[in-house]
Protein backbone atom coordinates (compact mmCIF):
# COMPACT_ATOMS: atom_id res chain seq x y z
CA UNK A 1 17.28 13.57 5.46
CA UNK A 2 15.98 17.19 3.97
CA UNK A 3 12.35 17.20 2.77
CA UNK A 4 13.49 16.96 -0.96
CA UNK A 5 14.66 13.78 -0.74
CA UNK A 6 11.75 11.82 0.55
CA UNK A 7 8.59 10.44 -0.90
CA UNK A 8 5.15 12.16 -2.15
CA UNK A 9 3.37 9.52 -0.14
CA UNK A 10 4.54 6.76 -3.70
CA UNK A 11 6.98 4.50 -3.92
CA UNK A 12 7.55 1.97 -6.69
CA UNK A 13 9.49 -1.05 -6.07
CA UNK A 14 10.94 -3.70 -8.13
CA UNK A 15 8.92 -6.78 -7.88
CA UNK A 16 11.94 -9.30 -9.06
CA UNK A 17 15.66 -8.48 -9.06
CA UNK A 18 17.83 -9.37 -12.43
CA UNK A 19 18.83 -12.53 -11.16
CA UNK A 20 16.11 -13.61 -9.34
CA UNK A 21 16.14 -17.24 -8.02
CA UNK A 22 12.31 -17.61 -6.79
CA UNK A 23 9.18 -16.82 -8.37
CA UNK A 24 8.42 -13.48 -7.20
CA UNK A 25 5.05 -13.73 -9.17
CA UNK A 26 4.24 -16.83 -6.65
CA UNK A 27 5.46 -15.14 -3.61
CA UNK A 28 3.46 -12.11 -3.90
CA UNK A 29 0.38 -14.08 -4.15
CA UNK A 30 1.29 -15.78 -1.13
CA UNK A 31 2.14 -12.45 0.84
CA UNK A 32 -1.54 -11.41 -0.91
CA UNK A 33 -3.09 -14.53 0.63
CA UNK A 34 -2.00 -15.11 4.13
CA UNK A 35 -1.30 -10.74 5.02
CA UNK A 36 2.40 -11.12 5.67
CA UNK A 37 5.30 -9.15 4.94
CA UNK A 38 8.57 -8.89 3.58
CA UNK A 39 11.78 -6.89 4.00
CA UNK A 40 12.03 -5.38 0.85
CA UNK A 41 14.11 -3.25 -1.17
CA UNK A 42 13.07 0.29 -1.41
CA UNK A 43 14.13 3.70 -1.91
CA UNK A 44 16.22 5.69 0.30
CA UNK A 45 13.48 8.27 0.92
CA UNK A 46 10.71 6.04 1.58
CA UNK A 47 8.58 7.02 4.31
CA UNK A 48 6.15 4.51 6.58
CA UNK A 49 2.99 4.95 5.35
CA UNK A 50 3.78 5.04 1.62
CA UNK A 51 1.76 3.35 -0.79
CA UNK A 52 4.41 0.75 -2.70
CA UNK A 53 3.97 -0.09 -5.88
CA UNK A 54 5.27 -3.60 -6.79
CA UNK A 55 6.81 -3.55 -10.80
CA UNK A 56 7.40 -6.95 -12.16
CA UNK A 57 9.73 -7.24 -15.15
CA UNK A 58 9.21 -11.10 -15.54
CA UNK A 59 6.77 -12.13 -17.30
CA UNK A 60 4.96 -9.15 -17.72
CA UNK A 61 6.70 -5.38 -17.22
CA UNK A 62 3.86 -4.29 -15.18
CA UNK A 63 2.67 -3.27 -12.21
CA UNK A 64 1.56 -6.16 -10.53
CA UNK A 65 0.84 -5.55 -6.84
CA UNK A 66 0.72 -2.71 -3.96
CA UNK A 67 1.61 -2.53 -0.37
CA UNK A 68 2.17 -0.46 2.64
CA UNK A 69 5.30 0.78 3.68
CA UNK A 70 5.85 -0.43 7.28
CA UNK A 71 9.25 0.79 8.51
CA UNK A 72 11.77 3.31 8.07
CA UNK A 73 14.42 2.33 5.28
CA UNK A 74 17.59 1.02 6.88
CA UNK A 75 20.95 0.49 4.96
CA UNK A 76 21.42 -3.27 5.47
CA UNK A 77 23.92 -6.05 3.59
CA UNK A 78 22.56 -8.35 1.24
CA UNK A 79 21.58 -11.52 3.69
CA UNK A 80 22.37 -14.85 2.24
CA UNK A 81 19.14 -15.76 1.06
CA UNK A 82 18.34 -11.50 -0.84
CA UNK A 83 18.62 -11.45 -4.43
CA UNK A 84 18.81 -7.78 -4.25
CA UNK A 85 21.89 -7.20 -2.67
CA UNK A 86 23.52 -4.41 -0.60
CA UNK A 87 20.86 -1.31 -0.30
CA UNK A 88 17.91 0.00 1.73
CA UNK A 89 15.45 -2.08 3.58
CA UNK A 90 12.35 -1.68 4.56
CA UNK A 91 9.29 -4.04 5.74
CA UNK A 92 6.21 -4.16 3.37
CA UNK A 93 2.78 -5.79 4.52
CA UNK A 94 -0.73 -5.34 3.14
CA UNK A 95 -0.02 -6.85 0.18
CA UNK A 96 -2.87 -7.13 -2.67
CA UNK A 97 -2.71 -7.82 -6.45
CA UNK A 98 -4.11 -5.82 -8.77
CA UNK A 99 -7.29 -8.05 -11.22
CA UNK A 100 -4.93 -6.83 -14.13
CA UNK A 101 -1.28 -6.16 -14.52
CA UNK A 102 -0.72 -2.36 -15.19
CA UNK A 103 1.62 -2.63 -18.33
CA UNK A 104 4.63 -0.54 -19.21
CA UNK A 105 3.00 0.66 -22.36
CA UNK A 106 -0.12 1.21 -20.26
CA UNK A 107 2.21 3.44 -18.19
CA UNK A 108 4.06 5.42 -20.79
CA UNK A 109 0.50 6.27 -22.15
CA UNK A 110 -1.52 7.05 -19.39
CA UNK A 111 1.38 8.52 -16.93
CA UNK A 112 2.84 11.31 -19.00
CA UNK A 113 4.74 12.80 -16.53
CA UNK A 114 6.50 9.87 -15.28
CA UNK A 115 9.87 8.55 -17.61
CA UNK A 116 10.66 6.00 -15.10
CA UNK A 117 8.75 2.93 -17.32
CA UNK A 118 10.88 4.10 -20.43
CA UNK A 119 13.45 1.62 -18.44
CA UNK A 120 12.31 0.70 -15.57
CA UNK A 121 15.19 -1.37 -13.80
CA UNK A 122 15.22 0.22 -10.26
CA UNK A 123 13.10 1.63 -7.61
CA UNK A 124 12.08 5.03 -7.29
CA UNK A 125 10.53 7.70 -5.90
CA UNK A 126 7.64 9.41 -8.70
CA UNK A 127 7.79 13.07 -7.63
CA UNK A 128 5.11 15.82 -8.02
CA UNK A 129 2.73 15.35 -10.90
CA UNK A 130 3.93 12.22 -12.06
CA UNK A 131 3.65 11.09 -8.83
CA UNK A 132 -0.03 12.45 -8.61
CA UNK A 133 -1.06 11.14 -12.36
CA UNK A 134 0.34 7.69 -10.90
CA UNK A 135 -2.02 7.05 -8.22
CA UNK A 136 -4.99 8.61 -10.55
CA UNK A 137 -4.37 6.13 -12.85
CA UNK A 138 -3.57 2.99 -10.25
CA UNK A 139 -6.12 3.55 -7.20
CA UNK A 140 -9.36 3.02 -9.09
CA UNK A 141 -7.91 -0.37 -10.20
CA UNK A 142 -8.44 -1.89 -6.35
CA UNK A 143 -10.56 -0.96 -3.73
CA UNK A 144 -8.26 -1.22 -1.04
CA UNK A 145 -5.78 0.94 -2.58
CA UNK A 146 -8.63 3.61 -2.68
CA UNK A 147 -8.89 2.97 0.81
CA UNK A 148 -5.27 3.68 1.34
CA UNK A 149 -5.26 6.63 -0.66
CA UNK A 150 -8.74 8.22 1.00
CA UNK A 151 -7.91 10.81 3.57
CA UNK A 152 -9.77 10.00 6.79
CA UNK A 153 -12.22 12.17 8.60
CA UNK A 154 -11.87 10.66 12.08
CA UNK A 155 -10.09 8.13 13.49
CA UNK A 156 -10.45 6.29 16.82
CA UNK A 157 -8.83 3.11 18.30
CA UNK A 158 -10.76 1.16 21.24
CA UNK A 159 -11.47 -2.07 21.91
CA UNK A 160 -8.11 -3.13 20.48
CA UNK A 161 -9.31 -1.35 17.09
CA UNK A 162 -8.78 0.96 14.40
CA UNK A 163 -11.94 2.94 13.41
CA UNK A 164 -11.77 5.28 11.10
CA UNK A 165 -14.58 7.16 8.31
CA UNK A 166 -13.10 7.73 4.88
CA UNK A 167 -14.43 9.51 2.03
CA UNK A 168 -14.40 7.62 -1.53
CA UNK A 169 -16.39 9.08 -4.53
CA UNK A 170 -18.66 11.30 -2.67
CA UNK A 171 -20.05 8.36 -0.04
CA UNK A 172 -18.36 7.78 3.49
CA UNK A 173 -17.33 4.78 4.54
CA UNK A 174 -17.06 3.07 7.96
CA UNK A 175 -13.98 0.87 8.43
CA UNK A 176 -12.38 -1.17 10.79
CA UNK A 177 -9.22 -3.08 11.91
CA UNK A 178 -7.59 -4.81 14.61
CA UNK A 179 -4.83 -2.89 16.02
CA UNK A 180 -2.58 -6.19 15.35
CA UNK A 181 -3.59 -5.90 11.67
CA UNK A 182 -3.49 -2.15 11.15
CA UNK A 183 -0.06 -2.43 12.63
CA UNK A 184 1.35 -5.22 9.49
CA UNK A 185 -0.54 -2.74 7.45
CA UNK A 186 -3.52 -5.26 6.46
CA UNK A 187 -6.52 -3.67 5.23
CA UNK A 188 -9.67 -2.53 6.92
CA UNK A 189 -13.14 -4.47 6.33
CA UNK A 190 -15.69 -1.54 5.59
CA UNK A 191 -18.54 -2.38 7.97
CA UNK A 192 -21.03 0.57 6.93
CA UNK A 193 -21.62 3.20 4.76
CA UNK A 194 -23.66 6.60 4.31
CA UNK A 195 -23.73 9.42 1.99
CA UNK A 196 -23.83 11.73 5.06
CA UNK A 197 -20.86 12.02 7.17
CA UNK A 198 -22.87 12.75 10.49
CA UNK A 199 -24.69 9.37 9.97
CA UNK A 200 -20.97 7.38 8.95
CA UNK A 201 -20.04 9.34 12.39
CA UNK A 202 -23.30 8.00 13.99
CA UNK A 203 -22.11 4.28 12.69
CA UNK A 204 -19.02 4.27 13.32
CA UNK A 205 -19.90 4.97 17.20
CA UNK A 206 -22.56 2.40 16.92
CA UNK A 207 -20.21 0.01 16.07
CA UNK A 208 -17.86 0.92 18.65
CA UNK A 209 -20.20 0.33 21.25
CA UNK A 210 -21.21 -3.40 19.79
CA UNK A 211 -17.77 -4.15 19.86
CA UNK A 212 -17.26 -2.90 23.71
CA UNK A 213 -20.01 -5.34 24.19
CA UNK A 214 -17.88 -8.26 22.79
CA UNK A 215 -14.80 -6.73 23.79
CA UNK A 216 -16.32 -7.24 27.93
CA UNK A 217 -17.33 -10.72 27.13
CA UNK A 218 -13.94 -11.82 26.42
């Protein structure tokens, strides 16, 4: 696939198909709730690692939810039980829901750059500055999508964990995550925090040693 086809690190995906025959609203709180995932439709140049945005045309034509994009898209048929149909696939996890519904006149006001919400009735890939004024305007709406969006400093796995420091307005944070959950995409718990990124540093290997501790005990 050549480099100008594939995502800018943004993918939006539709949240319930034309013809949908289960509450999609409902079923994203659930994924939200218990951390699973879904195969979902996405598109073609989605890349793992891609923040997805989740649009939902019923009730509200907004942006309703985000998640991480897990696997490479495959072309699959529709299964029985997909109200989507023939397309590509790919499996979503670290679900959350945004407090409030980003609105399609929201959009069209605050996104310039991006057209897609004049009809929004398919996924897509934002490119470039639309793609850029997007996540501006979504990621200080949720916390964990900041966290998504925050280029790490250093990351380590031990004990059967993901450690990693991330900046996020101008103070470092200290995160961590199983390897099981950073693997279904769930998000890290933030476990300390400094305005100097020698002390998060300092922390973080603190709190790798504590958990060596535990991790021996086992």
């Amino acid at each position: 696939m050549s480099s100008n086809t594939l995502s800018d690190g943004v993918v939006v995906v539709m949240g319930d198909p034309r013809d949908a025959t289960r509450d999609y609203q409902h079923h994203l709180e659930q994924l939200a709730l218990t951390g699973g995932t879904d195969l979902w439709k996405v598109p073609k140049g989605a890349q793992v690692g891609d923040v997805a945005l989740v649009y939902l045309i019923r009730p509200v034509s907004a942006i309703v939810a985000f998640a991480t994009v897990l696997t490479d898209p495959v072309e699959v048929n529709a299964a029985p039980d997909r109200d989507w149909g023939d397309g590509w696939y790919s499996e979503l996890g670290g679900f959350g829901l945004f407090d409030e519904p980003i609105t399609r006149d929201e959009l069209l006001a605050e996104v310039p750059a991006w057209r897609w919400p004049v009809q929004p009735h398919t996924a897509t890939l934002p490119r470039g500055e639309a793609a850029a004024q997007l996540m501006d305007h979504v990621a200080p709406k949720s916390l964990e999508l900041r966290l998504l969006e925050s280029a790490a400093s250093t990351v380590l796995v031990e004990n059967d964990c993901v450690y990693q420091v991330v900046e996020l307005a101008g103070e470092y944070l200290v995160t961590a995550v199983t390897t099981d959950q950073f693997a279904v995409g769930e998000p890290a718990r933030v476990v300390a925090r400094s305005m100097e990124l020698d002390d998060a540093l300092d922390m973080m290997a603190d709190e790798v040693r504590k958990d060596a501790v535990r991790f021996e005990r086992r």
